[in-house]
PDB file of N, CA and C in Angstrom:
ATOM      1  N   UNK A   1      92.068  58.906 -51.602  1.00  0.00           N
ATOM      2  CA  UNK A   1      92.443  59.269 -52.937  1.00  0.00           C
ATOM      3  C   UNK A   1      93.844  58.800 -53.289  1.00  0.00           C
ATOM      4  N   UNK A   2      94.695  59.021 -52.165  1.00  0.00           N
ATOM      5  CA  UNK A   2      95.921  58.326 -52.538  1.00  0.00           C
ATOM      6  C   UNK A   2      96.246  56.975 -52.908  1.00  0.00           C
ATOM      7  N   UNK A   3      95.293  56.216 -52.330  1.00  0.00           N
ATOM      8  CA  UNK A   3      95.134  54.829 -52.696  1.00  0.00           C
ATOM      9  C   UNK A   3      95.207  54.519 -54.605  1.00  0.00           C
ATOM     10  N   UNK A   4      93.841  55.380 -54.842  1.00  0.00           N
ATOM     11  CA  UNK A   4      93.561  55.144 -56.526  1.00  0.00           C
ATOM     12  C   UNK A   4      94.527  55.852 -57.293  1.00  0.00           C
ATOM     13  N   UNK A   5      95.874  57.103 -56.364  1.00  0.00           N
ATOM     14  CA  UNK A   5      96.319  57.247 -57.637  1.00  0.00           C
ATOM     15  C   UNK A   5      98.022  56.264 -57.415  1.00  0.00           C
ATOM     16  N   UNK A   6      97.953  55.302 -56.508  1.00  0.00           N
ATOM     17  CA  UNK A   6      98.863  54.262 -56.097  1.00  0.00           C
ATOM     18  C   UNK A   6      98.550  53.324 -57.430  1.00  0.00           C
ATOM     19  N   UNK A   7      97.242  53.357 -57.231  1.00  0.00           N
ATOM     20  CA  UNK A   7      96.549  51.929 -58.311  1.00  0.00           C
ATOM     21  C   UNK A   7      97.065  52.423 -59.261  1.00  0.00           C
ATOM     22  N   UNK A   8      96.872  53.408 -59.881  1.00  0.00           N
ATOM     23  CA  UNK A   8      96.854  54.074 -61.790  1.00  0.00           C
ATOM     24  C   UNK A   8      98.100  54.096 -61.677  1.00  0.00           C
ATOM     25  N   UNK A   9      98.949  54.578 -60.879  1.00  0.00           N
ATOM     26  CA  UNK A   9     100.768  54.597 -61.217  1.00  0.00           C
ATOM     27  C   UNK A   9     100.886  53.402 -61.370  1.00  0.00           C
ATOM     28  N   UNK A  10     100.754  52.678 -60.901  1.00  0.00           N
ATOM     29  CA  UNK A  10     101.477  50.814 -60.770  1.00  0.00           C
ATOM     30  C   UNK A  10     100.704  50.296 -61.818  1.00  0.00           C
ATOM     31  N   UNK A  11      99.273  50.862 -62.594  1.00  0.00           N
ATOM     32  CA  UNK A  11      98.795  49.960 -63.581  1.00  0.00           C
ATOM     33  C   UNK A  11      99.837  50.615 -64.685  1.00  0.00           C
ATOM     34  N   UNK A  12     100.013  52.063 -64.648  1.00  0.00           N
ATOM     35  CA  UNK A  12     100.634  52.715 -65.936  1.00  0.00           C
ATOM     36  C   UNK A  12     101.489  52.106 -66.212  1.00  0.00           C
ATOM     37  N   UNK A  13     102.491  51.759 -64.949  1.00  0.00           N
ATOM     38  CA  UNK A  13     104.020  51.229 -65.206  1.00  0.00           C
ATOM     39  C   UNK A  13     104.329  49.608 -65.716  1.00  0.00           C
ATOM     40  N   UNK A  14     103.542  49.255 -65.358  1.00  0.00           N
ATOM     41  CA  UNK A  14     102.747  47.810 -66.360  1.00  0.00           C
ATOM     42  C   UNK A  14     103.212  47.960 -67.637  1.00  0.00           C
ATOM     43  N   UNK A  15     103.301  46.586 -68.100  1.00  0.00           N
ATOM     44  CA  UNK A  15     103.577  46.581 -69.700  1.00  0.00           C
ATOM     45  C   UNK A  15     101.831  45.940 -69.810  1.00  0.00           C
ATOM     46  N   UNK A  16     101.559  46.527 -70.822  1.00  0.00           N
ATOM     47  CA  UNK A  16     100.364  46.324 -71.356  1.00  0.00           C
ATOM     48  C   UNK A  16     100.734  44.438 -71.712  1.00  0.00           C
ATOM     49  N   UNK A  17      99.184  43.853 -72.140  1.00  0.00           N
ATOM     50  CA  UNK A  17      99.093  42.555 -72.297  1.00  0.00           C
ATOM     51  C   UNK A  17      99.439  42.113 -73.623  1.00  0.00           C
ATOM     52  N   UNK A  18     100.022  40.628 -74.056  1.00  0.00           N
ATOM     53  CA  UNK A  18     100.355  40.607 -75.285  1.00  0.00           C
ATOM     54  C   UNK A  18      99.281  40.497 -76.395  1.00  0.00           C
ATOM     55  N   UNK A  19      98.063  40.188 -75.732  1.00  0.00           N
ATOM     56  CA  UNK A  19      96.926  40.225 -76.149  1.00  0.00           C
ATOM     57  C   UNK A  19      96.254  41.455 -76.835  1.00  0.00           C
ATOM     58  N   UNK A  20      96.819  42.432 -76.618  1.00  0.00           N
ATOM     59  CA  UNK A  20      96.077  44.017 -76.953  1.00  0.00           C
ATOM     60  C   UNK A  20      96.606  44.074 -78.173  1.00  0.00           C
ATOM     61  N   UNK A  21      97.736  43.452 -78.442  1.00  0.00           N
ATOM     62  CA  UNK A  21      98.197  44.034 -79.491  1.00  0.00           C
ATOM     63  C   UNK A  21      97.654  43.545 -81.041  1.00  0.00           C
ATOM     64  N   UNK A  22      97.243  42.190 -80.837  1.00  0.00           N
ATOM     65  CA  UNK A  22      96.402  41.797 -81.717  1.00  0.00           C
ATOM     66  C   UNK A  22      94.861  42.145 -81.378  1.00  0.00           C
ATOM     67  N   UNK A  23      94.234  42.897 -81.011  1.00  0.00           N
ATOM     68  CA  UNK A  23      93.334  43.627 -80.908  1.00  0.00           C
ATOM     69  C   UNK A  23      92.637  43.889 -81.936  1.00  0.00           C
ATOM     70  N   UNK A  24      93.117  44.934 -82.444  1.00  0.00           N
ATOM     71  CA  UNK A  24      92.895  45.600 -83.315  1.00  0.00           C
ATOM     72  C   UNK A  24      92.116  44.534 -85.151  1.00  0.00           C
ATOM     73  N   UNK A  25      93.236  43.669 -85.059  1.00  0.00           N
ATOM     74  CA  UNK A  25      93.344  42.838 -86.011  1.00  0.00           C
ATOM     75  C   UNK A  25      92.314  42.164 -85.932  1.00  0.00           C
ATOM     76  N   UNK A  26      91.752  41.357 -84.698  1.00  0.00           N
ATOM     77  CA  UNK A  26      90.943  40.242 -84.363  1.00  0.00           C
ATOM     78  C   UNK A  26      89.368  41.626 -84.797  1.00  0.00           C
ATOM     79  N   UNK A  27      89.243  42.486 -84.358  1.00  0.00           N
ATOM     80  CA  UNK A  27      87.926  43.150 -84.529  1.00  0.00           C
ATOM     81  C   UNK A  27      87.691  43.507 -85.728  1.00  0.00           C
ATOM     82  N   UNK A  28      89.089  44.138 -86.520  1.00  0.00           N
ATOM     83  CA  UNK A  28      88.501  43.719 -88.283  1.00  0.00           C
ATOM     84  C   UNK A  28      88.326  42.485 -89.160  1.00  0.00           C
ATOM     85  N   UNK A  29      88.855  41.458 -88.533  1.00  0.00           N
ATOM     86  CA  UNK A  29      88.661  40.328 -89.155  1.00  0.00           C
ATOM     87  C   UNK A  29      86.979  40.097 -88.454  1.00  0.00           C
ATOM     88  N   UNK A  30      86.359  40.048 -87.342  1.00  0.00           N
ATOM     89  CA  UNK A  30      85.188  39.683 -87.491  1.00  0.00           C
ATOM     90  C   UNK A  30      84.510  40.876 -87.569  1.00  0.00           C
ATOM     91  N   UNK A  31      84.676  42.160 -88.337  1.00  0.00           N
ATOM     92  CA  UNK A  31      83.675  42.855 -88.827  1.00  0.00           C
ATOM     93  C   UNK A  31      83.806  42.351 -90.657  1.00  0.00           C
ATOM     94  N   UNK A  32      84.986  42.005 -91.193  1.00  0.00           N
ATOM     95  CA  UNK A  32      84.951  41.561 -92.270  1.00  0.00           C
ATOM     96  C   UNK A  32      83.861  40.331 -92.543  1.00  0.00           C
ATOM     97  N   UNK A  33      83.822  39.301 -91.269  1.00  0.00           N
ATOM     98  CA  UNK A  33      83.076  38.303 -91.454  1.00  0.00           C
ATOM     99  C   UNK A  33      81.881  38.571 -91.088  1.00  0.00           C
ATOM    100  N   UNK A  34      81.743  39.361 -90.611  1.00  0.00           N
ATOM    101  CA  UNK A  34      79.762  40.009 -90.208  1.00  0.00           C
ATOM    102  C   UNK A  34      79.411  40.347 -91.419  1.00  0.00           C
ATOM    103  N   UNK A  35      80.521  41.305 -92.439  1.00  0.00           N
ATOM    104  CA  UNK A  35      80.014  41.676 -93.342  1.00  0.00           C
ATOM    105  C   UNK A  35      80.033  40.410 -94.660  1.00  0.00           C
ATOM    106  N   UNK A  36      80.410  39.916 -94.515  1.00  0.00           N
ATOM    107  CA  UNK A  36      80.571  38.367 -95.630  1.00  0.00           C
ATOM    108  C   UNK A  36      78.960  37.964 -95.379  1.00  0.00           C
ATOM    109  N   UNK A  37      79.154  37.586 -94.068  1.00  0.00           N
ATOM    110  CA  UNK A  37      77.644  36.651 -93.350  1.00  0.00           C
ATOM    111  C   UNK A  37      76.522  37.931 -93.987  1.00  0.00           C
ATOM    112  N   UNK A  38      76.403  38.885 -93.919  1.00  0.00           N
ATOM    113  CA  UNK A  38      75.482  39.814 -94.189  1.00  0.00           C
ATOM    114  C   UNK A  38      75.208  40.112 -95.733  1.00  0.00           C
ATOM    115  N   UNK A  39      75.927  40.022 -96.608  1.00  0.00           N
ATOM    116  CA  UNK A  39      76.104  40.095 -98.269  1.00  0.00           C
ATOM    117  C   UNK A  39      75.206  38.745 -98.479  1.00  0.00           C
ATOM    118  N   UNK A  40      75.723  37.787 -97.953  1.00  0.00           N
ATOM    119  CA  UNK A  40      75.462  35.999 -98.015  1.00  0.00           C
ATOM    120  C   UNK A  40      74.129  36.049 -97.947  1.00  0.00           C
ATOM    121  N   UNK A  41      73.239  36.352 -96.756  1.00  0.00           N
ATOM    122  CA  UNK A  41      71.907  36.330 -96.221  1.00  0.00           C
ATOM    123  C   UNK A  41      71.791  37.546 -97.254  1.00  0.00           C
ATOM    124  N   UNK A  42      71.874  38.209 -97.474  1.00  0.00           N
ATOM    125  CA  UNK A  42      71.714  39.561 -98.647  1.00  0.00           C
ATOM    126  C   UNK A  42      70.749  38.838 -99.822  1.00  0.00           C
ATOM    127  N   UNK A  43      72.047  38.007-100.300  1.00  0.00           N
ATOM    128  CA  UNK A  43      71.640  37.370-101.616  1.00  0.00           C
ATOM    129  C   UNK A  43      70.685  36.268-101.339  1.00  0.00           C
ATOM    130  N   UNK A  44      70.918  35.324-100.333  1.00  0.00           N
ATOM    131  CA  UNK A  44      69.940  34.454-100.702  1.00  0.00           C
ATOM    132  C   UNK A  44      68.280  35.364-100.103  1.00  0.00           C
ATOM    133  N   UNK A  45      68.224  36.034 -99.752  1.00  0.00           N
ATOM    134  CA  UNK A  45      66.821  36.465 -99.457  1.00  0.00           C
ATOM    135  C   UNK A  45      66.572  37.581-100.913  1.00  0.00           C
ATOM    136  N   UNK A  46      67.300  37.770-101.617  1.00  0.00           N
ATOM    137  CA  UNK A  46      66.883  38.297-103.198  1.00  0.00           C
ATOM    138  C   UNK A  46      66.925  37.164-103.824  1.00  0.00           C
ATOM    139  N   UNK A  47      67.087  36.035-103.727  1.00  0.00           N
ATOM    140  CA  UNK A  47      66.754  34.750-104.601  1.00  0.00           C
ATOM    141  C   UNK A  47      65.625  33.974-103.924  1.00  0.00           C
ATOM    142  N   UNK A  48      65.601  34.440-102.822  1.00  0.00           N
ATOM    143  CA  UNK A  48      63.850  33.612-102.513  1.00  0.00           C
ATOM    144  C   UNK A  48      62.665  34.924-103.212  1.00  0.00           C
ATOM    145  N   UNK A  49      62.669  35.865-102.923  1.00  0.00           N
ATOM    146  CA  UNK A  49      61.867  37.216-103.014  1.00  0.00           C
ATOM    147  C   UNK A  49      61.540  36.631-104.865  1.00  0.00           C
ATOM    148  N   UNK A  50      62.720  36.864-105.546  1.00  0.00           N
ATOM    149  CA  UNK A  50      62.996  36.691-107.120  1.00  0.00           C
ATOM    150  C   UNK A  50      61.795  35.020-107.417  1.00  0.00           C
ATOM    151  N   UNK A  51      62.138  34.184-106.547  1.00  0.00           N
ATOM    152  CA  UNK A  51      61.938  32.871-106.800  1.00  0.00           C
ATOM    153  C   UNK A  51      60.117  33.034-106.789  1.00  0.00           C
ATOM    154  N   UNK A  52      60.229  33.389-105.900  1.00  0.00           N
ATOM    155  CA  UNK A  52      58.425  33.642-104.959  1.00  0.00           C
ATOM    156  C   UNK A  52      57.716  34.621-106.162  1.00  0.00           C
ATOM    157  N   UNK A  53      58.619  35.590-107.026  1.00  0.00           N
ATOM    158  CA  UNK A  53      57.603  36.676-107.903  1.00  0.00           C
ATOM    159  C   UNK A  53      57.693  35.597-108.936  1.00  0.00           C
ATOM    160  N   UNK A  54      58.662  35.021-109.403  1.00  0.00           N
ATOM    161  CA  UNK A  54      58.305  34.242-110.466  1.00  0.00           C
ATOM    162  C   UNK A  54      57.118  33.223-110.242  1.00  0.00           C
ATOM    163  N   UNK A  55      57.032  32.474-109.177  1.00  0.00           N
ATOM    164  CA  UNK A  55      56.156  31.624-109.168  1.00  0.00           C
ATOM    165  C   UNK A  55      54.934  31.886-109.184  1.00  0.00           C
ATOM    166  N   UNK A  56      54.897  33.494-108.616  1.00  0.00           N
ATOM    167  CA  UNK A  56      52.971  33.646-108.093  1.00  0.00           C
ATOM    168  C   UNK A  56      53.109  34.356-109.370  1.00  0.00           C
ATOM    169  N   UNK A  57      53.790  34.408-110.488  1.00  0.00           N
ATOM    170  CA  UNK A  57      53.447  35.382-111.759  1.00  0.00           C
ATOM    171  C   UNK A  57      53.103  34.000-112.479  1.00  0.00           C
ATOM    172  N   UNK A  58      53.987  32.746-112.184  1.00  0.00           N
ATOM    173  CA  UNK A  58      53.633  31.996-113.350  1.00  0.00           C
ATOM    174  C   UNK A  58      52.056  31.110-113.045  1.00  0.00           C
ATOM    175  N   UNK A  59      51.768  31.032-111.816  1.00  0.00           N
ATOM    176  CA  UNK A  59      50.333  30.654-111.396  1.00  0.00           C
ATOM    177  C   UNK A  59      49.267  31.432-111.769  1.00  0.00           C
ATOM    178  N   UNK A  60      49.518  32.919-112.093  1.00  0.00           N
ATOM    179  CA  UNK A  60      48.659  33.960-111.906  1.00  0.00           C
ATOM    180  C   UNK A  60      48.218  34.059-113.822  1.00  0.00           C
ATOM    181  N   UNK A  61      49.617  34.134-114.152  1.00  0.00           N
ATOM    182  CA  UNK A  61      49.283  34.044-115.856  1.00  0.00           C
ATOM    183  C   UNK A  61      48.817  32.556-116.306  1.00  0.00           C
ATOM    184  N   UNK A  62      47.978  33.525-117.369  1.00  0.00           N
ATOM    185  CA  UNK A  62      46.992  32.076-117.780  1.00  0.00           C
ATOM    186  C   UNK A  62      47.868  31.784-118.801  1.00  0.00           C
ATOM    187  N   UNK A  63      47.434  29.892-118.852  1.00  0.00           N
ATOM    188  CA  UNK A  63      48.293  29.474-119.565  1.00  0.00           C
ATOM    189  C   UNK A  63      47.823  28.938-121.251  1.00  0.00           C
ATOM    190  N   UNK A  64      48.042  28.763-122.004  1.00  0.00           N
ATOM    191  CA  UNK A  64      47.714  28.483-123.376  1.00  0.00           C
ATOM    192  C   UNK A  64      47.494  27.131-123.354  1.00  0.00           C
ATOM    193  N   UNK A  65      46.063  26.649-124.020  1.00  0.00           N
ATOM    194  CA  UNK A  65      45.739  25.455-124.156  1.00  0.00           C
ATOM    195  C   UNK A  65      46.928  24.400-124.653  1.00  0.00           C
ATOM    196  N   UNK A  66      46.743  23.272-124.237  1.00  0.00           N
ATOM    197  CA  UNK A  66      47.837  22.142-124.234  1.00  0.00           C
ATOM    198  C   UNK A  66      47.130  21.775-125.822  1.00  0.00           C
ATOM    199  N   UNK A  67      48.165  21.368-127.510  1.00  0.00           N
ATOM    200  CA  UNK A  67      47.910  20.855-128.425  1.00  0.00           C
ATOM    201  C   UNK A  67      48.683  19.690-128.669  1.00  0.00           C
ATOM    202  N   UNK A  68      47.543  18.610-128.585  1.00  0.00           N
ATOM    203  CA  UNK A  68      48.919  17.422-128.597  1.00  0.00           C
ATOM    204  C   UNK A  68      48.872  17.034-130.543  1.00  0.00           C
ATOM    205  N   UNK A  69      50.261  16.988-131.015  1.00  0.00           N
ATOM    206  CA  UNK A  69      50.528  16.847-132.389  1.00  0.00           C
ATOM    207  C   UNK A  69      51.512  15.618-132.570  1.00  0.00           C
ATOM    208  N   UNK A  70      51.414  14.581-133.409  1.00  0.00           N
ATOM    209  CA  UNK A  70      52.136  13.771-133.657  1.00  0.00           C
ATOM    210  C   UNK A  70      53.822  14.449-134.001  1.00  0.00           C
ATOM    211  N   UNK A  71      55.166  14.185-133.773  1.00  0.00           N
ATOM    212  CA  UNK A  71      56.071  14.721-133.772  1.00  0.00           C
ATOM    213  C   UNK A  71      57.023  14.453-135.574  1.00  0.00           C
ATOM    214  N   UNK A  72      56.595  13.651-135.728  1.00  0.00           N
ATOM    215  CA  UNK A  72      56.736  13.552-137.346  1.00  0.00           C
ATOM    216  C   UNK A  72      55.469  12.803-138.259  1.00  0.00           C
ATOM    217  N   UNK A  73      54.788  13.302-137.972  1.00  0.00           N
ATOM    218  CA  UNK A  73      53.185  13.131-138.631  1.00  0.00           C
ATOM    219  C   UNK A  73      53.289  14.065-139.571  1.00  0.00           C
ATOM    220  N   UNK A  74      52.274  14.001-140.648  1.00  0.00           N
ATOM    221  CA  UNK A  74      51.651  14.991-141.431  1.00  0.00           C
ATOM    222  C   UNK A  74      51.444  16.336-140.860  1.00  0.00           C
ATOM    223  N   UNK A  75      51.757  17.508-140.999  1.00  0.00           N
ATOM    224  CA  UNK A  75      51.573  18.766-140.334  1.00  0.00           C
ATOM    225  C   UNK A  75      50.174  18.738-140.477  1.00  0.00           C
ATOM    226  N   UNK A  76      49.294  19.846-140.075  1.00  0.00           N
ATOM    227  CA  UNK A  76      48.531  20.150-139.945  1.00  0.00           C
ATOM    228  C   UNK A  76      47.893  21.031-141.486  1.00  0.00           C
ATOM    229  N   UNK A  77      49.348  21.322-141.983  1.00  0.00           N
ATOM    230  CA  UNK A  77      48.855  22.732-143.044  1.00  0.00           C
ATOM    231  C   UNK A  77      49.316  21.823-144.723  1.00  0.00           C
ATOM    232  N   UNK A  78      49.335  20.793-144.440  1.00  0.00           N
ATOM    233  CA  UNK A  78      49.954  20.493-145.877  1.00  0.00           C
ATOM    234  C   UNK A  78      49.314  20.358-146.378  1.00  0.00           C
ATOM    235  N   UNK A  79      49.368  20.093-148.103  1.00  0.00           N
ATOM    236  CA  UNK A  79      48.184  20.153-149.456  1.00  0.00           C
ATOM    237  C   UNK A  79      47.600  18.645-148.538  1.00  0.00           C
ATOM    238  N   UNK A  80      48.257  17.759-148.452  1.00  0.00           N
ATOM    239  CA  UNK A  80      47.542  16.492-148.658  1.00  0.00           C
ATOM    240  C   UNK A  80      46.334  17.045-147.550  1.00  0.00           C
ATOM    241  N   UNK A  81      46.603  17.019-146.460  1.00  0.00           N
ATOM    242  CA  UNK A  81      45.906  17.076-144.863  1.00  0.00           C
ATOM    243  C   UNK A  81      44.523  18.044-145.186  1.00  0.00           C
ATOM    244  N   UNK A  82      44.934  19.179-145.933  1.00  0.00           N
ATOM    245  CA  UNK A  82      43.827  20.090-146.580  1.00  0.00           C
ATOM    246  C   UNK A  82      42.632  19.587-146.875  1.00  0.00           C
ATOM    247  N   UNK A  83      43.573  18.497-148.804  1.00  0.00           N
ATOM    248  CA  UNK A  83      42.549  18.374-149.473  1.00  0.00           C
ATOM    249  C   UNK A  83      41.199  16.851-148.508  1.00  0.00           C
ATOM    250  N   UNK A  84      42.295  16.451-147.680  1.00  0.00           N
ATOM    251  CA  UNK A  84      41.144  14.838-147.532  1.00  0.00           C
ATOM    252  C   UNK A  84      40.555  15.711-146.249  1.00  0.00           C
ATOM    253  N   UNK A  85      40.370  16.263-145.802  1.00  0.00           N
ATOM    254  CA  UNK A  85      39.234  16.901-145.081  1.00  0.00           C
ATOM    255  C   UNK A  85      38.383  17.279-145.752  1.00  0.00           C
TER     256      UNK A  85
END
């Protein structure tokens, strides 16, 4: 027993490492960046989810017949177009 409390006196009397002291600092900076990386993957998996409902909504809704119309032609509703039918 005297041995281990030889060890713990001589570790106590130690100056701690210069390394400990930025410790602290280094573990909130990469919980800040876990949490960045985690928001990041956040959003893009609500923009695939978002992307994916739009698409199987726009496959799923029926769509309105295609009318092809000349773009400066005679409308469809004018006196002339009326009467020569």
């Amino acid at each position: 027993m005297a041995d281990i409390d030889t060890l713990l006196g001589a570790l106590a009397a130690k100056a701690p490492p210069s390394a400990l002291s930025s410790l602290e600092s280094d573990v909130f900076q990469g919980l800040a960046l876990r949490h960045e990386q985690a928001t990041a993957q956040r959003g893009m998996v609500l923009a695939v989810a978002a992307a994916a409902v739009v698409g199987i909504a726009g496959s799923v809704a029926p769509a309105a017949p295609a009318q092809a119309e000349p773009l400066f032609g005679v409308p469809q509703s004018a006196p002339s177009h009326l009467l020569a039918d």
